[in-house]
C-alpha atoms as a PDB file:
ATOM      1  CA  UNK A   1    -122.142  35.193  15.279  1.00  0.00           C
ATOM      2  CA  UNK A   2    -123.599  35.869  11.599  1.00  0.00           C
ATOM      3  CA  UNK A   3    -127.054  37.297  11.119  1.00  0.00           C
ATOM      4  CA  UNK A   4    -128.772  33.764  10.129  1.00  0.00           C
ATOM      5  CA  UNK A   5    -127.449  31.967  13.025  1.00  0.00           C
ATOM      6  CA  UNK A   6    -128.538  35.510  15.375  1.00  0.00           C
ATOM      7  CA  UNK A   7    -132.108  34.782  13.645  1.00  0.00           C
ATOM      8  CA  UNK A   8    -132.073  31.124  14.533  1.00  0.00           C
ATOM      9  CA  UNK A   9    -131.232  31.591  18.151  1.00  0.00           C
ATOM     10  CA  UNK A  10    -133.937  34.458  18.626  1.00  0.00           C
ATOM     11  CA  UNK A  11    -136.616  32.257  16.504  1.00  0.00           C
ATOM     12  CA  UNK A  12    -135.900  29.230  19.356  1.00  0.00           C
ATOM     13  CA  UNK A  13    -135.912  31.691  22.209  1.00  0.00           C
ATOM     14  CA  UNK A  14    -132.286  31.937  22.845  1.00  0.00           C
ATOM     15  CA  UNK A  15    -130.899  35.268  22.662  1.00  0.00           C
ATOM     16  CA  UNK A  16    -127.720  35.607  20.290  1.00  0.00           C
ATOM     17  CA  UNK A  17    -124.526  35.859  22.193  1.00  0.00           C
ATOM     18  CA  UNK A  18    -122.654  39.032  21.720  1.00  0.00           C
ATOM     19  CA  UNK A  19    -119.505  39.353  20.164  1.00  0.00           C
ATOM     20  CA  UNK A  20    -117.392  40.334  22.768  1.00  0.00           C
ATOM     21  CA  UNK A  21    -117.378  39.796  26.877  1.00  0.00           C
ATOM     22  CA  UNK A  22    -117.922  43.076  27.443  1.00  0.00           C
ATOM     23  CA  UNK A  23    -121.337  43.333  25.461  1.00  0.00           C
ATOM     24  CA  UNK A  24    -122.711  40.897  27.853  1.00  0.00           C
ATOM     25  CA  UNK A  25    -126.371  42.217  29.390  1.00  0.00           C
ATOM     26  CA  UNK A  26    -128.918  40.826  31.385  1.00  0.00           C
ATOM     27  CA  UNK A  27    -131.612  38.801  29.830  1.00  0.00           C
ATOM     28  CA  UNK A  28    -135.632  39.748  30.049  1.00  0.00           C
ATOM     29  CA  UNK A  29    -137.096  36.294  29.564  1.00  0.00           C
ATOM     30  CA  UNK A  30    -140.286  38.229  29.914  1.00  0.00           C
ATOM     31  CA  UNK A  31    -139.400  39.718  25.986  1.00  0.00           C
ATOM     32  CA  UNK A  32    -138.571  36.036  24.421  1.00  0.00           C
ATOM     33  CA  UNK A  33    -141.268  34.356  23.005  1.00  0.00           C
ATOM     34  CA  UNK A  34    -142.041  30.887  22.013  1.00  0.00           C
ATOM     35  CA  UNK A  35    -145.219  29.415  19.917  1.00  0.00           C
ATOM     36  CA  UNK A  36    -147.863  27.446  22.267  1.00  0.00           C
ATOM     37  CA  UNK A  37    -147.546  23.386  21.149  1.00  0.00           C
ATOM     38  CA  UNK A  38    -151.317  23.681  21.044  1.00  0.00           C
ATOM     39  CA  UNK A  39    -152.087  26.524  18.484  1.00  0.00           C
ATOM     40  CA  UNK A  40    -149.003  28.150  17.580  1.00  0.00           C
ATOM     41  CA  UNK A  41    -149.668  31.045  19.315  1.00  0.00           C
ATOM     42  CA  UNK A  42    -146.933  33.246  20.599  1.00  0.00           C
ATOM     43  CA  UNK A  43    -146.589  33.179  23.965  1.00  0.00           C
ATOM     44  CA  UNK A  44    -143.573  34.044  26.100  1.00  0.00           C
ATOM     45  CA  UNK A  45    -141.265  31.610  27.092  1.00  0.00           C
ATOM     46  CA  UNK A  46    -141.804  31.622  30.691  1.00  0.00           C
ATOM     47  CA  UNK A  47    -145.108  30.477  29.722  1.00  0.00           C
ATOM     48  CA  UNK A  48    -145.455  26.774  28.859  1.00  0.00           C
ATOM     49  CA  UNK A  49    -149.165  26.565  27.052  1.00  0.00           C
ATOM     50  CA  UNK A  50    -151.331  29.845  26.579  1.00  0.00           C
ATOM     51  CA  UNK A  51    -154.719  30.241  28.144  1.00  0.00           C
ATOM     52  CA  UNK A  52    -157.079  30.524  25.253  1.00  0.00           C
ATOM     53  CA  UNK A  53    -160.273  29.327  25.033  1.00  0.00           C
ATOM     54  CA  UNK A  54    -159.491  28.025  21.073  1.00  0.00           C
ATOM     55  CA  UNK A  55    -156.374  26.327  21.941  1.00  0.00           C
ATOM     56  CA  UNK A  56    -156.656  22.417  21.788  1.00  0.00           C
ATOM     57  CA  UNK A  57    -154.400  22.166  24.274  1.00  0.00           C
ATOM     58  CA  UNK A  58    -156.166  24.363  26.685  1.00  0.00           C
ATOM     59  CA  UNK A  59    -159.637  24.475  25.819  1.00  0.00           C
ATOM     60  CA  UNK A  60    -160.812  21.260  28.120  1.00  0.00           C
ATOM     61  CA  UNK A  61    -158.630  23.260  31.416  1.00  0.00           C
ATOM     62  CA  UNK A  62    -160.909  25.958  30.291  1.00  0.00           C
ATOM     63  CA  UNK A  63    -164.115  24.212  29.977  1.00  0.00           C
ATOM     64  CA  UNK A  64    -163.428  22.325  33.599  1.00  0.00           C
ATOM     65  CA  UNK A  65    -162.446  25.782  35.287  1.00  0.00           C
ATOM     66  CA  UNK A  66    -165.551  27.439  33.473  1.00  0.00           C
ATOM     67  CA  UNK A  67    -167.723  24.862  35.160  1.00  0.00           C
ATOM     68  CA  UNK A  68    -166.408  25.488  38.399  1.00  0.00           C
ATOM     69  CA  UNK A  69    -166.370  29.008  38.557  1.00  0.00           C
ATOM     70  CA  UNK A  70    -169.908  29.031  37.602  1.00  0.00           C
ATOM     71  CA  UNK A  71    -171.155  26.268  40.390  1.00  0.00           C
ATOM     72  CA  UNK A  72    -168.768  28.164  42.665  1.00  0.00           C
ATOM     73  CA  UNK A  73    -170.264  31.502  42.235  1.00  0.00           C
ATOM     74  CA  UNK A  74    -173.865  30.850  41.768  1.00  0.00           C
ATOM     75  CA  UNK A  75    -173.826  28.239  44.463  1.00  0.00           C
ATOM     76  CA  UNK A  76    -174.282  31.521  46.790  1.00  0.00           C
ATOM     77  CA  UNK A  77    -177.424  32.878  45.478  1.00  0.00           C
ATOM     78  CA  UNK A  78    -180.405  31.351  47.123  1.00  0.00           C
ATOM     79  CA  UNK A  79    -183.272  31.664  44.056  1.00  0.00           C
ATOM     80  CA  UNK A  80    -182.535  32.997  40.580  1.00  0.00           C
ATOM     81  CA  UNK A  81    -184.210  32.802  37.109  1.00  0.00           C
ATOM     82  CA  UNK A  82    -182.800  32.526  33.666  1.00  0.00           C
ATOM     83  CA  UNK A  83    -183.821  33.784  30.229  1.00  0.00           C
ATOM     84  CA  UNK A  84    -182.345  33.524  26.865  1.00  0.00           C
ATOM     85  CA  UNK A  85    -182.041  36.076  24.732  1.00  0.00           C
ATOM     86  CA  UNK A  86    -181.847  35.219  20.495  1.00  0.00           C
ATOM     87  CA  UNK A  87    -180.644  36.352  17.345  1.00  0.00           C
ATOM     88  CA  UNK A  88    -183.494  37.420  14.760  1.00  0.00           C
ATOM     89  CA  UNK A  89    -185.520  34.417  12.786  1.00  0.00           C
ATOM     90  CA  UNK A  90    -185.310  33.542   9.645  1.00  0.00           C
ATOM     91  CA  UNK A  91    -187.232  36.474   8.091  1.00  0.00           C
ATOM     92  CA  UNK A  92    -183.998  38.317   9.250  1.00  0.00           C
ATOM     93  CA  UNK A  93    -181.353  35.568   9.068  1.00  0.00           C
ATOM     94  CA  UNK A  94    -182.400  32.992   6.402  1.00  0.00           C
ATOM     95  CA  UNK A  95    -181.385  29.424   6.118  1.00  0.00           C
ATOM     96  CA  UNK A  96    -178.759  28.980   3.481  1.00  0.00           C
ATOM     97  CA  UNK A  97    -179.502  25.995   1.112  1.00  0.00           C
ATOM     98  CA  UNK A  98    -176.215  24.851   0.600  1.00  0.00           C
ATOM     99  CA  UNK A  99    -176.814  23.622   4.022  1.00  0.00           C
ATOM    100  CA  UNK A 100    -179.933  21.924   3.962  1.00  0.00           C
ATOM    101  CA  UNK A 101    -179.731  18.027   3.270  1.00  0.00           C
ATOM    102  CA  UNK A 102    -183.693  17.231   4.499  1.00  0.00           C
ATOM    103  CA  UNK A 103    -186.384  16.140   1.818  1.00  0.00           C
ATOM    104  CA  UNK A 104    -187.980  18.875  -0.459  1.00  0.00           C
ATOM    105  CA  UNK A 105    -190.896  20.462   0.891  1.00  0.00           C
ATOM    106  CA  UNK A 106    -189.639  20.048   4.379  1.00  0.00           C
ATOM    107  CA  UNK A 107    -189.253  23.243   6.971  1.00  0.00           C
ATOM    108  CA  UNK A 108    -185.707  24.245   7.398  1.00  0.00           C
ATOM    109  CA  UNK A 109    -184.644  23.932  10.609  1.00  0.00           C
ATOM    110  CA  UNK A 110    -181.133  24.062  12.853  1.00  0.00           C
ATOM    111  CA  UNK A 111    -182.154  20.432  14.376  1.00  0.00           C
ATOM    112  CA  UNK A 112    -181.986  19.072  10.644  1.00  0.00           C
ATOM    113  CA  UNK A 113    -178.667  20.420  10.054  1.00  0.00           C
ATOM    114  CA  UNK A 114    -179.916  23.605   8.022  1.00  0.00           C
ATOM    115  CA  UNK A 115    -177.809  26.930   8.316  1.00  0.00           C
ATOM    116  CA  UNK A 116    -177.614  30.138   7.931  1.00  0.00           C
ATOM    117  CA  UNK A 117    -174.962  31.730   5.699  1.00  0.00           C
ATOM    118  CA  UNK A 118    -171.508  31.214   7.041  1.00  0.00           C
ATOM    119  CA  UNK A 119    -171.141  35.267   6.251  1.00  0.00           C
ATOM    120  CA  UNK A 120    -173.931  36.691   7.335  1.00  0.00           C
ATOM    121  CA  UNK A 121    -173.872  34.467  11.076  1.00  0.00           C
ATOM    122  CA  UNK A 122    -170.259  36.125  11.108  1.00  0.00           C
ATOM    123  CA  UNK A 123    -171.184  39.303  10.696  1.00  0.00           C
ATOM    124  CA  UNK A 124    -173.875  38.796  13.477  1.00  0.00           C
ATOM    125  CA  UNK A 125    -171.988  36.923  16.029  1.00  0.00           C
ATOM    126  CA  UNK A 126    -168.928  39.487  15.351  1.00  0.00           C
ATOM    127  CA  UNK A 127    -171.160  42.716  16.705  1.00  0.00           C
ATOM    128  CA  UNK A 128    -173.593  40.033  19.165  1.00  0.00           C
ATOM    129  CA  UNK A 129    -171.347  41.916  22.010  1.00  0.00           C
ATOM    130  CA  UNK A 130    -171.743  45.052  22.044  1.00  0.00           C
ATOM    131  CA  UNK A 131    -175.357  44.884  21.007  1.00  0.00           C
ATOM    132  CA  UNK A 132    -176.034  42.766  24.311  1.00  0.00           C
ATOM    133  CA  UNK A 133    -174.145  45.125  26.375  1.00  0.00           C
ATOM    134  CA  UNK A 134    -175.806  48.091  24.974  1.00  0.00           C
ATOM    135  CA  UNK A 135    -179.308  45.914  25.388  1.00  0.00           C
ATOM    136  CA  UNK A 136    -178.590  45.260  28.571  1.00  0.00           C
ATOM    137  CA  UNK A 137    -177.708  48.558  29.926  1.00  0.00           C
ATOM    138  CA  UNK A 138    -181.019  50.105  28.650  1.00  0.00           C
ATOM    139  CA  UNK A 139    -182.939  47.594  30.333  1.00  0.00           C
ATOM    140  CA  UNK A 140    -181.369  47.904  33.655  1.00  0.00           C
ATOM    141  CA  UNK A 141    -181.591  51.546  33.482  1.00  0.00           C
ATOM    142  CA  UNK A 142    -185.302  51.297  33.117  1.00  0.00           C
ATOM    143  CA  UNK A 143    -185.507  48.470  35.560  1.00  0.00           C
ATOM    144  CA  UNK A 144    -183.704  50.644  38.285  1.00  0.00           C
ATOM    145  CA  UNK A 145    -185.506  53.698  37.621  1.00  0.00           C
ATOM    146  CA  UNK A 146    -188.975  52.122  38.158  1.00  0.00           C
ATOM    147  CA  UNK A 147    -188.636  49.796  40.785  1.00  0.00           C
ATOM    148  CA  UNK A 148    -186.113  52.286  42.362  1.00  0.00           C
ATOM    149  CA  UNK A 149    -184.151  49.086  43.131  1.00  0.00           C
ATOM    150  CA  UNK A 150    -180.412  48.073  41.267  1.00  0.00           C
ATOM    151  CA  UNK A 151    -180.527  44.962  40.424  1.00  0.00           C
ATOM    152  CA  UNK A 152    -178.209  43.311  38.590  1.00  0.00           C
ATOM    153  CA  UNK A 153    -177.207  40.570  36.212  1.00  0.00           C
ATOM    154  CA  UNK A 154    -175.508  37.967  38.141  1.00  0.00           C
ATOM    155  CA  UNK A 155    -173.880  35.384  35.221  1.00  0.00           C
ATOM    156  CA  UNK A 156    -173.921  35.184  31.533  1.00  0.00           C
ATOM    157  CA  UNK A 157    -172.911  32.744  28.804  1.00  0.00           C
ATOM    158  CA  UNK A 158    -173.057  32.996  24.951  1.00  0.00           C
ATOM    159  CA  UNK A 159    -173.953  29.753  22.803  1.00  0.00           C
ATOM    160  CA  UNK A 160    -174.060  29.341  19.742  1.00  0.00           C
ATOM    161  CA  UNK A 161    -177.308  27.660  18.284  1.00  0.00           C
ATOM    162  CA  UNK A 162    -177.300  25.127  15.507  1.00  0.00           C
ATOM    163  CA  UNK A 163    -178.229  26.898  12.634  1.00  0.00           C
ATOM    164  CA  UNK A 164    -175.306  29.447  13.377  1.00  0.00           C
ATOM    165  CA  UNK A 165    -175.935  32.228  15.530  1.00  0.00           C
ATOM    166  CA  UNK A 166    -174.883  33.420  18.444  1.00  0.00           C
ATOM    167  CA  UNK A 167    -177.314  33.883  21.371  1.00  0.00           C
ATOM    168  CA  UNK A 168    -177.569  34.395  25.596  1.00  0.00           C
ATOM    169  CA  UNK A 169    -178.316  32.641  28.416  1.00  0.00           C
ATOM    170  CA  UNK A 170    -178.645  34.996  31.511  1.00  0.00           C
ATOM    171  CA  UNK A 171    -179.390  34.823  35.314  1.00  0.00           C
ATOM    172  CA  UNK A 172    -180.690  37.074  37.870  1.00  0.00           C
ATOM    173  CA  UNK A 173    -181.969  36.873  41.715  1.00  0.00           C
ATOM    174  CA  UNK A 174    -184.951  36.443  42.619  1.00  0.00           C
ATOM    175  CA  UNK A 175    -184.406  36.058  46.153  1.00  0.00           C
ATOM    176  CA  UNK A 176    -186.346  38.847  47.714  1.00  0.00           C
ATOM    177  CA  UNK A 177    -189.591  40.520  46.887  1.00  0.00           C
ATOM    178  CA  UNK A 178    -187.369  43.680  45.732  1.00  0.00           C
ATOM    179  CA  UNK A 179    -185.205  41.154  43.523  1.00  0.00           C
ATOM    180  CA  UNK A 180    -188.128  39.309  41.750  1.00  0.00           C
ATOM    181  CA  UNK A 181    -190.164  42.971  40.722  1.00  0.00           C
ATOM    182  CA  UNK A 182    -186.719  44.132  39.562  1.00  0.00           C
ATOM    183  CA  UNK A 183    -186.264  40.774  36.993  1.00  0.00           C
ATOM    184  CA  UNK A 184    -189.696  41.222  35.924  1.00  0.00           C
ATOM    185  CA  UNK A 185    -189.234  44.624  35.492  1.00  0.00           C
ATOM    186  CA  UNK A 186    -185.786  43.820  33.573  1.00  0.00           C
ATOM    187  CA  UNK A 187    -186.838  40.624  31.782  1.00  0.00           C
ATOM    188  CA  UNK A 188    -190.221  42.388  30.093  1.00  0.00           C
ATOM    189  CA  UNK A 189    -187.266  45.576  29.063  1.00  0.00           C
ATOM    190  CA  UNK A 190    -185.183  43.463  27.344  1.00  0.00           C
ATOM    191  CA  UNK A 191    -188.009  41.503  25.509  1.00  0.00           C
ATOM    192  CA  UNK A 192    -189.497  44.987  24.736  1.00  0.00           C
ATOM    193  CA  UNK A 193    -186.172  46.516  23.266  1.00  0.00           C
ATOM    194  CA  UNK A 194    -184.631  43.427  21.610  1.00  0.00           C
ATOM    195  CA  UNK A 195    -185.783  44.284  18.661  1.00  0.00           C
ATOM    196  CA  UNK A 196    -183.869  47.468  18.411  1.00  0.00           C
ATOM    197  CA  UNK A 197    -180.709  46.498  18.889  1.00  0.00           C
ATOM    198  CA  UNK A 198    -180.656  43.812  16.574  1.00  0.00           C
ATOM    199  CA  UNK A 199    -182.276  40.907  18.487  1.00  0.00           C
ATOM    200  CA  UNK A 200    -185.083  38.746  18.099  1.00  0.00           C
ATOM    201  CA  UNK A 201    -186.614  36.546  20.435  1.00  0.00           C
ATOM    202  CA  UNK A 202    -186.403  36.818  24.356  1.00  0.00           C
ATOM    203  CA  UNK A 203    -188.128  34.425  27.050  1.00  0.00           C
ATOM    204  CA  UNK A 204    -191.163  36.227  28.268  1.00  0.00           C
ATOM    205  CA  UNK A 205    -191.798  36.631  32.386  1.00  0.00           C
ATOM    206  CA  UNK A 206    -195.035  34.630  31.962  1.00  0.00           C
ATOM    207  CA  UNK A 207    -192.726  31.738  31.148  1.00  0.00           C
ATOM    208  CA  UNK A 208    -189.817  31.427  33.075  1.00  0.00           C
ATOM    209  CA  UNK A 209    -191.450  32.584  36.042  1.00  0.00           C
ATOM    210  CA  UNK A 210    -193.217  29.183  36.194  1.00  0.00           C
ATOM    211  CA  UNK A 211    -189.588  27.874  37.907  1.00  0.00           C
ATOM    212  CA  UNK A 212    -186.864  29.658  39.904  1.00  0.00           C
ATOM    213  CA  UNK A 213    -183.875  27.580  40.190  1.00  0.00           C
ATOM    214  CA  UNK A 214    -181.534  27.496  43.258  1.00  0.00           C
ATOM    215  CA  UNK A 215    -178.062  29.145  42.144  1.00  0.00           C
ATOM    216  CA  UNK A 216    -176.309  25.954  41.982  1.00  0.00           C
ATOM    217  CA  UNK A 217    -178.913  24.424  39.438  1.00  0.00           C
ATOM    218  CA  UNK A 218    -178.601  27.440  37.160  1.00  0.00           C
ATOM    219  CA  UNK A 219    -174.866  26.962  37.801  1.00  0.00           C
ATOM    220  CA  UNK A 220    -174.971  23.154  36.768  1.00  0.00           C
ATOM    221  CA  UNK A 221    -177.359  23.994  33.706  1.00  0.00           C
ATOM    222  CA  UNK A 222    -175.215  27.065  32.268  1.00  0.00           C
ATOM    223  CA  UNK A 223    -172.380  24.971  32.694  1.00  0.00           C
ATOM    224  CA  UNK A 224    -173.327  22.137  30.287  1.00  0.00           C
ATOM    225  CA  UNK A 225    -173.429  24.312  27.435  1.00  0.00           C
ATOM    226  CA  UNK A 226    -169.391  23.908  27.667  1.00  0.00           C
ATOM    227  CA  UNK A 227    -168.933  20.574  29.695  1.00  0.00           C
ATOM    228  CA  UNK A 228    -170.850  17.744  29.730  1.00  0.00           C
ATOM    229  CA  UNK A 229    -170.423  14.700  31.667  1.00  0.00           C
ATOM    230  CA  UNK A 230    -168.503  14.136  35.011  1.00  0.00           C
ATOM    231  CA  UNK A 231    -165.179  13.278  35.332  1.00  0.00           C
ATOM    232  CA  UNK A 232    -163.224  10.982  32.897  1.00  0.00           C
ATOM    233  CA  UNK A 233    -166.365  11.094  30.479  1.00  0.00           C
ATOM    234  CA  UNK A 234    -166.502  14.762  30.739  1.00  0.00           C
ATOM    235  CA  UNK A 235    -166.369  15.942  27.013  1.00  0.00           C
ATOM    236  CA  UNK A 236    -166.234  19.808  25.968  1.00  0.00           C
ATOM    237  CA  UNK A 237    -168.957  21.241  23.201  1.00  0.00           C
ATOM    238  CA  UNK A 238    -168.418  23.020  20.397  1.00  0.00           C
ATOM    239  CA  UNK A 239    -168.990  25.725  21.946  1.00  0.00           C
ATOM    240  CA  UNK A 240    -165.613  26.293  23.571  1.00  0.00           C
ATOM    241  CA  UNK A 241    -163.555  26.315  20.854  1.00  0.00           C
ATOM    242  CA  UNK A 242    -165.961  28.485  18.697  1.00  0.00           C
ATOM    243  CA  UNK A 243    -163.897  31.109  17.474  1.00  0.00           C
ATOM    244  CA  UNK A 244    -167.181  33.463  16.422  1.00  0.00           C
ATOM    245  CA  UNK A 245    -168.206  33.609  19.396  1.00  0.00           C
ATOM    246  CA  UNK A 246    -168.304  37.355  21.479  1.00  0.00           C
ATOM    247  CA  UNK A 247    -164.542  37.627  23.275  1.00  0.00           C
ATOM    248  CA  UNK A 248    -165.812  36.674  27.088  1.00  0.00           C
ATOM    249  CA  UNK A 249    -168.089  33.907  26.026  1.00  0.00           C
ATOM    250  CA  UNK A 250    -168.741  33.751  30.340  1.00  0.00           C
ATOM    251  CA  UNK A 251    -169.728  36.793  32.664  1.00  0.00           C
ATOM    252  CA  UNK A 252    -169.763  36.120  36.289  1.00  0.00           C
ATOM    253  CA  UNK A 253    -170.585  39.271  38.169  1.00  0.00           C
ATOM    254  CA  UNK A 254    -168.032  41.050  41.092  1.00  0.00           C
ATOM    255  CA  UNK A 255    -170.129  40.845  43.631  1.00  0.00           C
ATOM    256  CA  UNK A 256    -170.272  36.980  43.478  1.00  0.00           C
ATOM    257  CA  UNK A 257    -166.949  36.694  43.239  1.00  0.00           C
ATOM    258  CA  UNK A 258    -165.553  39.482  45.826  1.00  0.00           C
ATOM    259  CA  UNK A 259    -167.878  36.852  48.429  1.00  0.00           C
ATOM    260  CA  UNK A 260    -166.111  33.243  46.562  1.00  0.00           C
ATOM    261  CA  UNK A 261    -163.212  34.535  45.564  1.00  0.00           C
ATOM    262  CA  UNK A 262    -163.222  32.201  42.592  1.00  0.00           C
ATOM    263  CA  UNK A 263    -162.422  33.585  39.468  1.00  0.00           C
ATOM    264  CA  UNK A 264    -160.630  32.394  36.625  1.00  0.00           C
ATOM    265  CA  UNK A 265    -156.971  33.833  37.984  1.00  0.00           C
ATOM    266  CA  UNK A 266    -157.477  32.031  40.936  1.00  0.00           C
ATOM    267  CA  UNK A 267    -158.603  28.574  39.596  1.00  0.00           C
ATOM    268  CA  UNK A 268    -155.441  28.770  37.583  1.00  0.00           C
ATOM    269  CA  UNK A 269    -153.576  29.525  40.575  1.00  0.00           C
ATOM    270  CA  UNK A 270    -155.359  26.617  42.477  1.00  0.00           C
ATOM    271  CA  UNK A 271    -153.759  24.679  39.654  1.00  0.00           C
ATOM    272  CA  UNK A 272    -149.905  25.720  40.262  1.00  0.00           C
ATOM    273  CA  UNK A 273    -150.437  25.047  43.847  1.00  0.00           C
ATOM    274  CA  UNK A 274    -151.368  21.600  43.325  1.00  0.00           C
ATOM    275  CA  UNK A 275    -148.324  21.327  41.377  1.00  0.00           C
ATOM    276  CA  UNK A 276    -145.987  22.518  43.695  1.00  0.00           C
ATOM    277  CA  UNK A 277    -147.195  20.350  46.605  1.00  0.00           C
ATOM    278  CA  UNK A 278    -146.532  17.541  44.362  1.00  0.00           C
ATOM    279  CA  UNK A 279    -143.365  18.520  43.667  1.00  0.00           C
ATOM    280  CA  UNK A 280    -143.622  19.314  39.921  1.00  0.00           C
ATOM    281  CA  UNK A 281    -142.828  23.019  40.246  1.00  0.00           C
ATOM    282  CA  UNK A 282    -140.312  25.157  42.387  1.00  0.00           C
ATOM    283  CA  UNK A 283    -142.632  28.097  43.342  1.00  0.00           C
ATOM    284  CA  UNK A 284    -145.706  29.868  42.408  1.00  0.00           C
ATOM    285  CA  UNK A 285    -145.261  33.749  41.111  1.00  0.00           C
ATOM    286  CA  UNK A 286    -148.358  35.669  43.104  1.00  0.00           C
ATOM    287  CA  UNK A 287    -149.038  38.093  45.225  1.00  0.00           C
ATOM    288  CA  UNK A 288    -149.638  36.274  49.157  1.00  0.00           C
ATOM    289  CA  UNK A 289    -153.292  37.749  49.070  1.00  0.00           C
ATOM    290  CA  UNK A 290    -154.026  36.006  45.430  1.00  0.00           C
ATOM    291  CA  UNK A 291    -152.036  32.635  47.284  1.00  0.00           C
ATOM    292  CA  UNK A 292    -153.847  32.992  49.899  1.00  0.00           C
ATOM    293  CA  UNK A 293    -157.044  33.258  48.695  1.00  0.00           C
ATOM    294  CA  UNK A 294    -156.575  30.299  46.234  1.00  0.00           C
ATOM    295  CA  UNK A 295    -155.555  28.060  49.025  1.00  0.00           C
ATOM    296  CA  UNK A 296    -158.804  28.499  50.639  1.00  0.00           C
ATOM    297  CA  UNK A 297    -160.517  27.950  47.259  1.00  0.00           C
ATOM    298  CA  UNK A 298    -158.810  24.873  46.636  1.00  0.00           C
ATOM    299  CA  UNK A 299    -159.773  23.840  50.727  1.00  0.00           C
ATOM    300  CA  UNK A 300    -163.081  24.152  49.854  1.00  0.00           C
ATOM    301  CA  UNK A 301    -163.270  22.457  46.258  1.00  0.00           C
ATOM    302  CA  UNK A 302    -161.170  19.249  47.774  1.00  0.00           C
ATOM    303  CA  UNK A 303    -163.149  16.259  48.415  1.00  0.00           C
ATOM    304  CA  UNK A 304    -162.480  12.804  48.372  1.00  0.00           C
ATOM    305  CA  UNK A 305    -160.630  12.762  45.186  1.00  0.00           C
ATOM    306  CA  UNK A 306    -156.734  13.403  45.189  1.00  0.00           C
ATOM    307  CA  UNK A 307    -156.357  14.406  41.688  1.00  0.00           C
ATOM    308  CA  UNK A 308    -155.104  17.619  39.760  1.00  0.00           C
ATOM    309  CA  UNK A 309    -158.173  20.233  40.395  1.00  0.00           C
END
């Protein structure tokens, strides 16, 4: 076989066939690799879409699994309460005018369409990460140490706001009397320090300690900042497929999902079995514990409705 039509075989995912019988050797299908028909991506062949967040193809499986595992998890916390943390204003981050399309004299603002510079919301949203986690660290530590209690941060999703930037929504118990000094301990931290690690604005305790929500309400509210709508009408947001966004756009702590067992491994999983009880797959590659436990996940998110989970 000449070299062009070798490179033609490989580049379709067939390996070349050697020249003589005796050159023959088993195949890793795990090392050929195909593109993904919704992005291009390269993926290996075994695998038939990948699992990116940005992919066309994938990004509504995403969105609907995202949903889940955050009603799933946060279902089993009796009283928590949220807080958003922001990027800088615009004394920081101004609006860029290239952007702005409202009357002259008018206040710029995201809800009008105005932006910030394409560049500069880049080079924020690019380092938004490790700023949080290094934010977020600090104010636990301080937390901890003077409530002599560990808390911790139960869920967390990035969004992007309208005028560019990336910010956070978080969520912690509140559940006991030890829980609820520990967030106000951890909330009032994070507003304190913000401002040193490259943050601006973050909800105060005076204000969202006016309403704790039951876990599946902060569940169901985090949720529509990537799904909204039930069902057939359900339509993603932009902010799935935003590529500027920090790498793991969702956090949903361990020890929610060590109790649930629903993470996003398992939902896939939940998936494949679906499709081989319907007869559109020969087997499922897992482990029996990872089977096992998504066959009591999918028990417990079946209802009424018969269709693909």
């Amino acid at each position: 076989m000449s070299r062009q039509a070798d490179g033609a075989a490989l580049a379709a995912g067939v390996p070349p066939r050697p020249a003589r019988f005796d050159e023959w050797k088993p195949v890793d299908l795990r090392r050929i690799w195909h593109k993904c028909p919704g992005c291009d991506r390269p993926i290996p062949v075994l695998v038939r879409r990948c699992s990116s967040r940005t992919c066309p193809e994938y990004a509504p499986t995403w969105a609907r699994d995202t949903r889940r595992r955050l009603l799933e998890n946060l279902r089993t916390v009796p009283l928590a309460v949220m807080f958003t943390v922001t990027a800088p204003g615009a004394d920081v981050y101004p609006f860029d005018p290239r952007f702005c399309s409202h009357r002259p004299g008018a206040g710029c603002s995201g809800r009008l369409g105005c932006r910030v510079d394409p560049e500069l919301a880049r080079t924020f949203n690019e380092t938004a990460g490790r700023s949080w986690s290094k934010l977020h660290r600090a104010a636990k530590v301080h937390a901890d140490r003077v409530t002599g209690h560990k808390g911790k941060l139960l869920a967390r999703v990035w969004e992007k706001q309208k005028r560019g930037l990336a910010h956070v929504h978080g969520v912690v118990s509140v559940a006991t009397p030890a829980d609820r000094v520990w967030a106000e301990e951890y909330v009032n931290a994070l507003r304190e320090r913000a401002p040193g690690y490259g943050y601006g604005f973050v909800d105060g305790w005076h204000k969202i300690a006016r309403k704790f929500w039951p876990g599946d309400q902060a569940g169901a509210y985090l949720s529509s900042y990537f799904v909204r709508g039930r069902g057939q009408k359900a339509a993603i947001t932009e902010n799935v497929r935003a590529g500027d966004l920090p790498r793991l756009v969702v956090f949903v702590g361990r020890d929610l999902t060590q109790v649930t067992g629903c993470t996003m491994r398992t939902l896939r999983l939940t998936r494949s079995l679906w499709a081989l009880r319907n007869g559109l797959i020969d087997q499922v590659n897992a482990d029996a514990e990872s089977l096992v436990q998504a066959a009591a996940l999918s028990i417990r998110m079946a209802g009424s409705s018969a269709r693909a989970p």
